[in-house]
PDB file of N, CA and C in Angstrom:
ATOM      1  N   UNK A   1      19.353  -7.171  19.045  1.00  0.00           N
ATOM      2  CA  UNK A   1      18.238  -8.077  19.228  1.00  0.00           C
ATOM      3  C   UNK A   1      16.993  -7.255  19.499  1.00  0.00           C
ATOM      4  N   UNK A   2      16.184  -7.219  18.771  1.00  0.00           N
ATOM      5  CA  UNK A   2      14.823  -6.644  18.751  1.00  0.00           C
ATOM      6  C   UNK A   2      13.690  -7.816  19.486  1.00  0.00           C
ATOM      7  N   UNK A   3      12.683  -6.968  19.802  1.00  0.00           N
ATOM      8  CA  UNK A   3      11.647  -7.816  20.801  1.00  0.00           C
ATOM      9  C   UNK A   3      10.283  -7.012  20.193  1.00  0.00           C
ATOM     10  N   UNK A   4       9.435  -8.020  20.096  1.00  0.00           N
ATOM     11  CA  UNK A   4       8.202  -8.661  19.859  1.00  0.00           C
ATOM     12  C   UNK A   4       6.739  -8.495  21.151  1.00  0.00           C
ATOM     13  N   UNK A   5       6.522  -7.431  21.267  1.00  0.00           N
ATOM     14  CA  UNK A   5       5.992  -7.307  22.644  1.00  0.00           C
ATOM     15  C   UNK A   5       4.632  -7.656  22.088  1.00  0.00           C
ATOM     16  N   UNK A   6       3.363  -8.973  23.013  1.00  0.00           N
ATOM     17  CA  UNK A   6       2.410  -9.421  22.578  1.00  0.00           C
ATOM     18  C   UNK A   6       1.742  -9.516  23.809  1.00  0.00           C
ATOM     19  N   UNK A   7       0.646  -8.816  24.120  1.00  0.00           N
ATOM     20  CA  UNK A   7      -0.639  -8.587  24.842  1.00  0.00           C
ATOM     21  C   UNK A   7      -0.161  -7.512  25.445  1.00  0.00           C
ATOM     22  N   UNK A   8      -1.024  -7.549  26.818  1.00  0.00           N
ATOM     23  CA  UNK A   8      -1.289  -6.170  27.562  1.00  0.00           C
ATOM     24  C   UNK A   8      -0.990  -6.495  28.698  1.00  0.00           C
ATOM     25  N   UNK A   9      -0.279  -6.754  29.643  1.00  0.00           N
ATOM     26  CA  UNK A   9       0.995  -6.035  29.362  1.00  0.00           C
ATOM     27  C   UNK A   9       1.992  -6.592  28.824  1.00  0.00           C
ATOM     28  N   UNK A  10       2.590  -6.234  27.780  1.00  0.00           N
ATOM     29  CA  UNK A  10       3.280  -7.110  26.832  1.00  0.00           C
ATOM     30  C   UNK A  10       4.313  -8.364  27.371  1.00  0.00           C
ATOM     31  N   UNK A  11       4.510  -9.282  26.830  1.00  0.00           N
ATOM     32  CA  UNK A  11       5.099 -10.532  26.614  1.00  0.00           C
ATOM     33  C   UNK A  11       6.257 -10.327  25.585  1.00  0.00           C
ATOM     34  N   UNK A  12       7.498 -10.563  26.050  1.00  0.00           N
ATOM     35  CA  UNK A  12       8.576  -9.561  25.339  1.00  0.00           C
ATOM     36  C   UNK A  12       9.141 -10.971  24.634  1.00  0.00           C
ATOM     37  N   UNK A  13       8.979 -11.198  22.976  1.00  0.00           N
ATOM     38  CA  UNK A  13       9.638 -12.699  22.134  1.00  0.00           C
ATOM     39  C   UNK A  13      11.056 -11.722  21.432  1.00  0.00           C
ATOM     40  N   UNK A  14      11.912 -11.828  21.711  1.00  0.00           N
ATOM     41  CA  UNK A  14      13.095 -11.634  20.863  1.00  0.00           C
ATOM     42  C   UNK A  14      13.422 -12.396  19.505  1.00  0.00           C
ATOM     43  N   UNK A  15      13.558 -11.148  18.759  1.00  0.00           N
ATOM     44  CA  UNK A  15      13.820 -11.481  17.817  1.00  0.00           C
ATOM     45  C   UNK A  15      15.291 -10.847  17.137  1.00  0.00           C
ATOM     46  N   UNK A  16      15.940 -11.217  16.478  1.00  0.00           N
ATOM     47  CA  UNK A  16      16.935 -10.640  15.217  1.00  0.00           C
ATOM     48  C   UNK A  16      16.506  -8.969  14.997  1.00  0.00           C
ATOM     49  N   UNK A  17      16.525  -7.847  14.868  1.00  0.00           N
ATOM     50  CA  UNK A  17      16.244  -7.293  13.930  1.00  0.00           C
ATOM     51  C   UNK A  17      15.893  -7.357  12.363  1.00  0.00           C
ATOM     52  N   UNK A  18      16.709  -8.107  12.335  1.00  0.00           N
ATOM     53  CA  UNK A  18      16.542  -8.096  10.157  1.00  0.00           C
ATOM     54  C   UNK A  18      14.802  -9.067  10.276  1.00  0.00           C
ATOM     55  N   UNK A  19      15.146 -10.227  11.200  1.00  0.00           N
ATOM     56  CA  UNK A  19      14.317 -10.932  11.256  1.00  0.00           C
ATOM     57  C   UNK A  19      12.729 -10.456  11.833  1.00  0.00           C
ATOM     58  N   UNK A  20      13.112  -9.476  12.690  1.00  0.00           N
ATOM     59  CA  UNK A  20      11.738  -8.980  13.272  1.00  0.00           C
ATOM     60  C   UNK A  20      10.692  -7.642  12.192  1.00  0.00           C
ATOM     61  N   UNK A  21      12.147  -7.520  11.039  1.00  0.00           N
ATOM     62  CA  UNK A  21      11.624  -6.467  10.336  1.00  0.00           C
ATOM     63  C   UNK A  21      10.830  -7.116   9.395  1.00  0.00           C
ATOM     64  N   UNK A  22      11.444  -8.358   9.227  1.00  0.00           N
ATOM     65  CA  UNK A  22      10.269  -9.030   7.973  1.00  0.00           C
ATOM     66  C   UNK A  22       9.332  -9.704   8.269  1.00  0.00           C
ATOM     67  N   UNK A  23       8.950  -9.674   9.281  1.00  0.00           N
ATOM     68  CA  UNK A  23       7.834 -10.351   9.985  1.00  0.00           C
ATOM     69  C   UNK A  23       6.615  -9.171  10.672  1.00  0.00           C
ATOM     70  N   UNK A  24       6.912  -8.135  11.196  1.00  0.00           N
ATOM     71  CA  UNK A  24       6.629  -6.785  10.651  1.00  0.00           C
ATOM     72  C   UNK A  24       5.511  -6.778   9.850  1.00  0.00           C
ATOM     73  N   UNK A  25       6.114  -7.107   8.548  1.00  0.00           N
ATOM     74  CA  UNK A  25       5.819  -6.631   7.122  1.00  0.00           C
ATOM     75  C   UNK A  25       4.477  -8.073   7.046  1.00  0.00           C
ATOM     76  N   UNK A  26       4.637  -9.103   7.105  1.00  0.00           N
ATOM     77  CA  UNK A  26       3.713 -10.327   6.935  1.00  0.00           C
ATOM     78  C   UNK A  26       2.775 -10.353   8.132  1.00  0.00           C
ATOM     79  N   UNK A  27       3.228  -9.646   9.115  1.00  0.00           N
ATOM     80  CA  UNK A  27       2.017  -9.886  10.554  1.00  0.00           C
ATOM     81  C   UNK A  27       1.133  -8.511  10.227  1.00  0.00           C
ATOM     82  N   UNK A  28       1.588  -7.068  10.217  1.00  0.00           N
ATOM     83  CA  UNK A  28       0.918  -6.070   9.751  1.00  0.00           C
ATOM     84  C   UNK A  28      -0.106  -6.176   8.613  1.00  0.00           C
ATOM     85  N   UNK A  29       0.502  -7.136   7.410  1.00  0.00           N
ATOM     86  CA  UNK A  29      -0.160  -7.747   6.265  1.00  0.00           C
ATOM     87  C   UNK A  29      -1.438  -8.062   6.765  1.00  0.00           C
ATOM     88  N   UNK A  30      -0.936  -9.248   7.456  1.00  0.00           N
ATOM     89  CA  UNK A  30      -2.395 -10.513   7.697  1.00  0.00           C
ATOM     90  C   UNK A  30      -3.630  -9.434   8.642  1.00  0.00           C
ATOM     91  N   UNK A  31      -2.628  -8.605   9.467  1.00  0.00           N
ATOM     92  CA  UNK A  31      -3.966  -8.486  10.391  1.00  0.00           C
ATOM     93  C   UNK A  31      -4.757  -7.337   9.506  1.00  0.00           C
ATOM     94  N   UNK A  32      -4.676  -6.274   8.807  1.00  0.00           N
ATOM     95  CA  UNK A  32      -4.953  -5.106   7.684  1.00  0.00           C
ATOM     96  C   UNK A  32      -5.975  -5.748   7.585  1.00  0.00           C
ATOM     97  N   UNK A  33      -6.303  -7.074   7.252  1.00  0.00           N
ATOM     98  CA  UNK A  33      -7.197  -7.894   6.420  1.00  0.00           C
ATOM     99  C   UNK A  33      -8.020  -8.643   7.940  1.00  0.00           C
ATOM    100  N   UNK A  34      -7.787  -8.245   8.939  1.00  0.00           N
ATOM    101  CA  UNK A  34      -8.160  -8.975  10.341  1.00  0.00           C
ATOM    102  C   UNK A  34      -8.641 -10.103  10.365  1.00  0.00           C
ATOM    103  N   UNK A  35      -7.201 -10.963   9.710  1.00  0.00           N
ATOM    104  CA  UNK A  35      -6.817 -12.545  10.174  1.00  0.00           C
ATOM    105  C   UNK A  35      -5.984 -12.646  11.174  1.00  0.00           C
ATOM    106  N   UNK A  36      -6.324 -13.883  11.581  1.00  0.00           N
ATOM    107  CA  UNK A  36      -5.989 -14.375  12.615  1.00  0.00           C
ATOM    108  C   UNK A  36      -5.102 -15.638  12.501  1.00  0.00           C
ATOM    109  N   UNK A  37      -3.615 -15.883  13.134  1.00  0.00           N
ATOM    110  CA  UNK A  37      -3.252 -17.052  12.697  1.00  0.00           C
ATOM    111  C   UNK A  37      -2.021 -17.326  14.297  1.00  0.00           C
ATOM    112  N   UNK A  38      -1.286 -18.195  13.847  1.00  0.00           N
ATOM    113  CA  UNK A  38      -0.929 -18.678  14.713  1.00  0.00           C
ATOM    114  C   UNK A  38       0.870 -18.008  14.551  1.00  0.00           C
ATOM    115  N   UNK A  39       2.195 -17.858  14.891  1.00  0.00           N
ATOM    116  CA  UNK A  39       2.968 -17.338  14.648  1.00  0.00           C
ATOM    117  C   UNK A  39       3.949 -18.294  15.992  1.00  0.00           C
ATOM    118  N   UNK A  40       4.703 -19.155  14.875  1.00  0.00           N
ATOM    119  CA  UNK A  40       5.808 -19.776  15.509  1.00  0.00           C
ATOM    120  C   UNK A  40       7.181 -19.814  15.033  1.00  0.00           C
ATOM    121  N   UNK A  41       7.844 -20.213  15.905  1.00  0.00           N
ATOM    122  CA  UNK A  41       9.260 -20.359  16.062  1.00  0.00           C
ATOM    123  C   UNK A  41      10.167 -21.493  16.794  1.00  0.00           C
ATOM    124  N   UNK A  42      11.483 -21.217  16.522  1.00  0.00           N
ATOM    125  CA  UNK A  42      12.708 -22.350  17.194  1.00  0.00           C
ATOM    126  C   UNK A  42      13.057 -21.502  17.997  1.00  0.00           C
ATOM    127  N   UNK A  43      12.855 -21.717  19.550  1.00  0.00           N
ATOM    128  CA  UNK A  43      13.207 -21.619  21.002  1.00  0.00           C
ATOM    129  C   UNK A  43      14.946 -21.498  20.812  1.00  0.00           C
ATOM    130  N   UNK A  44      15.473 -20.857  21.910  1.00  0.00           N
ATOM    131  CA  UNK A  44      16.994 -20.724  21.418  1.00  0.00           C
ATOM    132  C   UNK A  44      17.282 -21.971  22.410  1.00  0.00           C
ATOM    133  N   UNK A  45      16.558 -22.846  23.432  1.00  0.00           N
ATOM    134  CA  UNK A  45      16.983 -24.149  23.902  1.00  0.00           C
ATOM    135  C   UNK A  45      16.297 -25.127  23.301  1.00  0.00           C
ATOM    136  N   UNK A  46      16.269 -25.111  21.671  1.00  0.00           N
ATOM    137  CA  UNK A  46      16.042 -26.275  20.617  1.00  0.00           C
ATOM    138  C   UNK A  46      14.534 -26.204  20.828  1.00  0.00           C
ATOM    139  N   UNK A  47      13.542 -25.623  21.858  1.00  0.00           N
ATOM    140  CA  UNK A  47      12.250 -25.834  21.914  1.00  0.00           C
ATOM    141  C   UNK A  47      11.492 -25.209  20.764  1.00  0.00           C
ATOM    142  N   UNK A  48      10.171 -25.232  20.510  1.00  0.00           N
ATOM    143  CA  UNK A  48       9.082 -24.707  19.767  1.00  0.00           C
ATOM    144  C   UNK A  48       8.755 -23.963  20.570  1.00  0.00           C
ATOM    145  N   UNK A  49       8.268 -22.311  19.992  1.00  0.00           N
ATOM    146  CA  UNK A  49       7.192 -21.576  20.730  1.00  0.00           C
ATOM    147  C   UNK A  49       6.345 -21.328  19.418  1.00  0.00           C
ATOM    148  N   UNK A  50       4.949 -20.875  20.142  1.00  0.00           N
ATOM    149  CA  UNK A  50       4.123 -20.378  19.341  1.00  0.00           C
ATOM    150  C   UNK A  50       3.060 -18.952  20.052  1.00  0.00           C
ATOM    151  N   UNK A  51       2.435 -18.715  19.583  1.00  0.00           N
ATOM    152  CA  UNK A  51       1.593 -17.496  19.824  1.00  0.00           C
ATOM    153  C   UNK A  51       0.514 -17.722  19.014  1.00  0.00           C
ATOM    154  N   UNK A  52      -0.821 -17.238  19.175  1.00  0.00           N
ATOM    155  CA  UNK A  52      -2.260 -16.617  18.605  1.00  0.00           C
ATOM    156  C   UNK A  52      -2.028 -15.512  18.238  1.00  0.00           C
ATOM    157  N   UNK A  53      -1.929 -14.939  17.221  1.00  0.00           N
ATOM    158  CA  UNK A  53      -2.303 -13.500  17.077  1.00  0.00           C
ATOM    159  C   UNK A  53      -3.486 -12.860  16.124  1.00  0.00           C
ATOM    160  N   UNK A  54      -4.104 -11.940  17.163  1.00  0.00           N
ATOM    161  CA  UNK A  54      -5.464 -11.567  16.650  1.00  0.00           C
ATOM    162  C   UNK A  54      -5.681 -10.400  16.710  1.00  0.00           C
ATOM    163  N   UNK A  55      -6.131  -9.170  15.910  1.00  0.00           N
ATOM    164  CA  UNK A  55      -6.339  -8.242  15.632  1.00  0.00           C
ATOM    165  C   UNK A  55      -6.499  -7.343  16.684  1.00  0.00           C
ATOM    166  N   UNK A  56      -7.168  -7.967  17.982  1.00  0.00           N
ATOM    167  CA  UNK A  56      -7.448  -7.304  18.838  1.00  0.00           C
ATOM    168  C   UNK A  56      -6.308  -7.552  19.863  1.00  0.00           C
ATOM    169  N   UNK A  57      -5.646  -7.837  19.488  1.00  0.00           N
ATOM    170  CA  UNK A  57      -4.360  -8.175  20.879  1.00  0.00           C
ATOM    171  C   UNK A  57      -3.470  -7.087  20.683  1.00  0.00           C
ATOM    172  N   UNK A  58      -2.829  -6.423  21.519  1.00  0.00           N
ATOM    173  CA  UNK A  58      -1.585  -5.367  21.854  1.00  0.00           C
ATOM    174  C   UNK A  58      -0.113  -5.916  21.097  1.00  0.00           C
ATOM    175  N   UNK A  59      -0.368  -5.169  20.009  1.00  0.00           N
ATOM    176  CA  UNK A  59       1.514  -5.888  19.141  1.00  0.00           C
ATOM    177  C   UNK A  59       2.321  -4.454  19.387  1.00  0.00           C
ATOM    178  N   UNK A  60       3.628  -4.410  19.837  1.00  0.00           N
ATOM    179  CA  UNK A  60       4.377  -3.698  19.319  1.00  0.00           C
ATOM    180  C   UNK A  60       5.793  -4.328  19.228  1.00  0.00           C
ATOM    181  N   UNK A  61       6.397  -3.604  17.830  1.00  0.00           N
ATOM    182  CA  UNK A  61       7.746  -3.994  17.249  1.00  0.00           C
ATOM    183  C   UNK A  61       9.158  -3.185  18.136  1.00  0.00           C
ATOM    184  N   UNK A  62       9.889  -3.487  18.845  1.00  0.00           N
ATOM    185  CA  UNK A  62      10.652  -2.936  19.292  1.00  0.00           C
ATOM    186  C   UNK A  62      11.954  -3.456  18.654  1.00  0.00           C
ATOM    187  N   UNK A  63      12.549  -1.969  17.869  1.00  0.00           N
ATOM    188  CA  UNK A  63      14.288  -2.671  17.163  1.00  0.00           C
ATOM    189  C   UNK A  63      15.298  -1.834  18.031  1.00  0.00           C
ATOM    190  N   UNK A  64      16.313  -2.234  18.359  1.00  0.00           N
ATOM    191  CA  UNK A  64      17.381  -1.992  18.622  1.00  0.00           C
ATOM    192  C   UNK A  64      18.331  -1.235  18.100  1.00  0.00           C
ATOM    193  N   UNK A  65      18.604  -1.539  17.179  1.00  0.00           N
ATOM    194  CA  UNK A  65      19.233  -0.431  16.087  1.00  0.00           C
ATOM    195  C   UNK A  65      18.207   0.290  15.373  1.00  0.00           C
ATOM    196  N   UNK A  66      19.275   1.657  14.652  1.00  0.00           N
ATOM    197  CA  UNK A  66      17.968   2.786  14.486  1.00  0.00           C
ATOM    198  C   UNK A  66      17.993   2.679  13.179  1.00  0.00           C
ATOM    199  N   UNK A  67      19.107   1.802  12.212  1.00  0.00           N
ATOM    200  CA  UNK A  67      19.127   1.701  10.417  1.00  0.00           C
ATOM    201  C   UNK A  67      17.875   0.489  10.414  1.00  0.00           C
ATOM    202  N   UNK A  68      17.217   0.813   9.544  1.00  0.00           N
ATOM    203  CA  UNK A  68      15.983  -0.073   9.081  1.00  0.00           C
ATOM    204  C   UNK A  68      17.427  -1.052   7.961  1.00  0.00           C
ATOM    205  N   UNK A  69      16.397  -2.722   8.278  1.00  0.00           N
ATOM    206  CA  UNK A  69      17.399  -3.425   7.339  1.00  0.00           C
ATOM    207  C   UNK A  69      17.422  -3.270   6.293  1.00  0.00           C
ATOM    208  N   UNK A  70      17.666  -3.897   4.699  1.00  0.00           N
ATOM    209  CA  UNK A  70      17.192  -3.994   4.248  1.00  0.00           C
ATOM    210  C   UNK A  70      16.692  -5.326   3.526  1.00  0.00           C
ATOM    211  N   UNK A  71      15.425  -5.159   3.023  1.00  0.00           N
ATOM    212  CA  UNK A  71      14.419  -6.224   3.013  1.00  0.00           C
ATOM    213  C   UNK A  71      14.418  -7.513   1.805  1.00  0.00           C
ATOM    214  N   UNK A  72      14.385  -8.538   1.929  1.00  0.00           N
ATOM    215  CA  UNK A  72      14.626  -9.697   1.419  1.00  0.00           C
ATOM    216  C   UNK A  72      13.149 -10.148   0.481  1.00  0.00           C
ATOM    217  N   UNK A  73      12.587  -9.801  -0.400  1.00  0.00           N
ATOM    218  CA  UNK A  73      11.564  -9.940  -0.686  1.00  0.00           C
ATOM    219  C   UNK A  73      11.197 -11.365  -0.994  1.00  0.00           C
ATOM    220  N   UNK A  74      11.811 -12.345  -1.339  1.00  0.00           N
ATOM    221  CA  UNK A  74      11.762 -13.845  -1.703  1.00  0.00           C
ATOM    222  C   UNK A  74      11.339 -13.928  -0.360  1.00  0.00           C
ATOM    223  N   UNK A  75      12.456 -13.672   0.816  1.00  0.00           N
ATOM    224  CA  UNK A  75      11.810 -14.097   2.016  1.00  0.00           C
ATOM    225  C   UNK A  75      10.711 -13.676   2.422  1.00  0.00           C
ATOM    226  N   UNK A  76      10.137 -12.531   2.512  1.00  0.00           N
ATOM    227  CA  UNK A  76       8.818 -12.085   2.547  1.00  0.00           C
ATOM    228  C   UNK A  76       7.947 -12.521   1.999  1.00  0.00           C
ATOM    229  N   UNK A  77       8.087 -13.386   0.922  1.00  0.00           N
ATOM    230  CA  UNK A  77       7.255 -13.669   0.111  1.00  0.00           C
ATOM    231  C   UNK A  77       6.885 -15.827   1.018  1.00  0.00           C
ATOM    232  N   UNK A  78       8.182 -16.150   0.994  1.00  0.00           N
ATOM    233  CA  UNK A  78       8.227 -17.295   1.894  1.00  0.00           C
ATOM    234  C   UNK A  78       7.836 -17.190   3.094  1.00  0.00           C
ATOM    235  N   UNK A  79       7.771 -16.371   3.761  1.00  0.00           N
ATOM    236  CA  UNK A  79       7.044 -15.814   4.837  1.00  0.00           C
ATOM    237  C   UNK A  79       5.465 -15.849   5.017  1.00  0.00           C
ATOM    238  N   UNK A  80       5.273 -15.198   4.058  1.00  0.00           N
ATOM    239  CA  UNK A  80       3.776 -15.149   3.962  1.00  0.00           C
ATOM    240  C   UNK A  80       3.318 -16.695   3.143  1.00  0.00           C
ATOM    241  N   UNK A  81       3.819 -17.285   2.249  1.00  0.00           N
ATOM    242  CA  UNK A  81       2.928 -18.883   2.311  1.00  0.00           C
ATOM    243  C   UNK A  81       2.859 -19.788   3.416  1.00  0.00           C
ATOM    244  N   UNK A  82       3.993 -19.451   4.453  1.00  0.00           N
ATOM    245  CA  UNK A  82       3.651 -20.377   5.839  1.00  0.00           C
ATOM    246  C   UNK A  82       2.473 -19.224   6.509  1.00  0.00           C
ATOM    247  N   UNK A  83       2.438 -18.145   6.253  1.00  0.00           N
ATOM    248  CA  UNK A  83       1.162 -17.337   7.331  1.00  0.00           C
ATOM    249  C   UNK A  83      -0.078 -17.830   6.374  1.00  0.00           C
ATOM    250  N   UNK A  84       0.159 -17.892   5.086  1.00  0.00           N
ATOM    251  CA  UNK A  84      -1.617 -18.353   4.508  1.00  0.00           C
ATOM    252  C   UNK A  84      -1.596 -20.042   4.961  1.00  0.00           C
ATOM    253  N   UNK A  85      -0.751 -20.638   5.341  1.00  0.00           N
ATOM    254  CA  UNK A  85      -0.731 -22.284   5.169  1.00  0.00           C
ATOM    255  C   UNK A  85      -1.165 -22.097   6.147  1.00  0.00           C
ATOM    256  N   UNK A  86      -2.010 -23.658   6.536  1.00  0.00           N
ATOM    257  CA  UNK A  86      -2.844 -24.021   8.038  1.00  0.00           C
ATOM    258  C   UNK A  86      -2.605 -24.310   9.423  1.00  0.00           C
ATOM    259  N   UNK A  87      -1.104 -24.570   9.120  1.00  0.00           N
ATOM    260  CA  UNK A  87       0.036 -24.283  10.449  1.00  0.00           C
ATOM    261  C   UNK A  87       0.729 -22.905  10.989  1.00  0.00           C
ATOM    262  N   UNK A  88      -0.061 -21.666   9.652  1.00  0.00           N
ATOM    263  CA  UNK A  88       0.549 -20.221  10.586  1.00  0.00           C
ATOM    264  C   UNK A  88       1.707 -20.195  10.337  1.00  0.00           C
ATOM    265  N   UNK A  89       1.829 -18.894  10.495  1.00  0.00           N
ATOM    266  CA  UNK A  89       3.618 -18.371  10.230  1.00  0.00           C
ATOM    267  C   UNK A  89       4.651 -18.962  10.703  1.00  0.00           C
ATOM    268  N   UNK A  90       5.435 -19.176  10.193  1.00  0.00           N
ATOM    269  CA  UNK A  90       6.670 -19.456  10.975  1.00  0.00           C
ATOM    270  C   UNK A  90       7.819 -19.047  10.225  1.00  0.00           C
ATOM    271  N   UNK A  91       8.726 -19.022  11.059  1.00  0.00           N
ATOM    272  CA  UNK A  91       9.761 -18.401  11.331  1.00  0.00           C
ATOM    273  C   UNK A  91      10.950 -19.257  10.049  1.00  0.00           C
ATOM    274  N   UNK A  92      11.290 -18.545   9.186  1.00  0.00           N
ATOM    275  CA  UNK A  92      12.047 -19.910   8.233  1.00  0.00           C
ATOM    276  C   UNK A  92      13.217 -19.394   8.017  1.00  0.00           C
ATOM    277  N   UNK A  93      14.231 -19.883   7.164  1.00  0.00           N
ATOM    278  CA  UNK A  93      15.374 -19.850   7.148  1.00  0.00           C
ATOM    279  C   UNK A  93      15.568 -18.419   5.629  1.00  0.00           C
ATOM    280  N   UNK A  94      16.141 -17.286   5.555  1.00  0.00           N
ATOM    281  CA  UNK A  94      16.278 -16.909   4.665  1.00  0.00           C
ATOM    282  C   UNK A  94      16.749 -17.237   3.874  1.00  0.00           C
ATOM    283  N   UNK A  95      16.308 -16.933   2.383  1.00  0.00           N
ATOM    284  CA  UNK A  95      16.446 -17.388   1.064  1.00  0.00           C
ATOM    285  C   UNK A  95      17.673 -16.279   0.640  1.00  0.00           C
ATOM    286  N   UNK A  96      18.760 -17.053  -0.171  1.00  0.00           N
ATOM    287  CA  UNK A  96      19.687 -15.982  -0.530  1.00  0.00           C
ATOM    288  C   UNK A  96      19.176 -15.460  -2.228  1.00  0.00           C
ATOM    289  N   UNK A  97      19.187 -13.934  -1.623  1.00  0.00           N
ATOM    290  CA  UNK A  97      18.640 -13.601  -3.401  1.00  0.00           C
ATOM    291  C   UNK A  97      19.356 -13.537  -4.165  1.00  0.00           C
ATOM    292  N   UNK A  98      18.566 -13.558  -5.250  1.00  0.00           N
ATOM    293  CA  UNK A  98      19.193 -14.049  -6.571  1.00  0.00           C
ATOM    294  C   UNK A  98      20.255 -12.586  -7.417  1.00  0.00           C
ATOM    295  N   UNK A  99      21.628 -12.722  -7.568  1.00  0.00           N
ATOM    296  CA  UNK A  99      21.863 -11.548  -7.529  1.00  0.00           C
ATOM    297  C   UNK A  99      22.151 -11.613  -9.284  1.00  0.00           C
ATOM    298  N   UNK A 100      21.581 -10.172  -9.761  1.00  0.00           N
ATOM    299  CA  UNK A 100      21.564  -9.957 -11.450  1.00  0.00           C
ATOM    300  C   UNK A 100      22.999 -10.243 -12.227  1.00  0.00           C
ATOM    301  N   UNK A 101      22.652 -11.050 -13.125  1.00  0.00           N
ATOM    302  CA  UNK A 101      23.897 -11.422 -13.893  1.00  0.00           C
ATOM    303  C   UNK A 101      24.423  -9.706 -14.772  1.00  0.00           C
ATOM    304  N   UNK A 102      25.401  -9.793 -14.584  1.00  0.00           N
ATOM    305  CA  UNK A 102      26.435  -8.375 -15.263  1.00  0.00           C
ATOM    306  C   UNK A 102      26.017  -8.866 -16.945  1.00  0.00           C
ATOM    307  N   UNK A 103      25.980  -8.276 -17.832  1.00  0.00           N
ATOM    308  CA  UNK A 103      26.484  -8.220 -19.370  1.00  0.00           C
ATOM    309  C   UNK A 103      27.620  -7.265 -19.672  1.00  0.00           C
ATOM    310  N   UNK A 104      28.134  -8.207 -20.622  1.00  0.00           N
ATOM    311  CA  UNK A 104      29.259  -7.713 -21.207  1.00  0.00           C
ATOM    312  C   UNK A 104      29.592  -6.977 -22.075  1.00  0.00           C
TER     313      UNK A 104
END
């Protein structure tokens, strides 16, 4: 379980690893470009959380394990239309990729 540390002095959100790695990739994205959006999730007691995140706030990615996952690009890609949509990122269910048909 990897953690999500947000402000100064950080605010520790747990996350998945696989899950914190692709989010990573879409939060590093948005801010490069210093947007600002909102970044939510499903509470592990059925609740909603959410966060502000803004360019100027203290992010660091903390993983647990030392193998980097590897990366789901559909989901990354689903990832980032909830961070451009007007409700902000959120947290969604991975997409299973599409795996290449063999020829014969």
């Amino acid at each position: 379980m990897g953690q999500l540390l947000y402000g100064s002095p950080g605010t520790g959100i747990d996350f998945d690893d696989r899950v914190l790695a692709h989010l990573q990739l879409v939060i590093t994205a948005k801010l490069r470009r210093e947007e600002k959006f909102t970044l939510s999730w499903q509470g592990g007691d059925g609740g909603r959380n959410a966060v502000w995140i803004h360019p100027a706030i203290a992010l660091q990615f903390i993983y647990t394990a030392s193998a980097e996952p590897k990366l789901n690009h559909p989901w990354i890609e689903a990832l980032m239309v909830t961070a451009n949509s007007n409700s902000g990122l959120r947290v969604v269910a991975e997409p299973v990729e599409a795996i290449p048909a063999v020829r014969a």
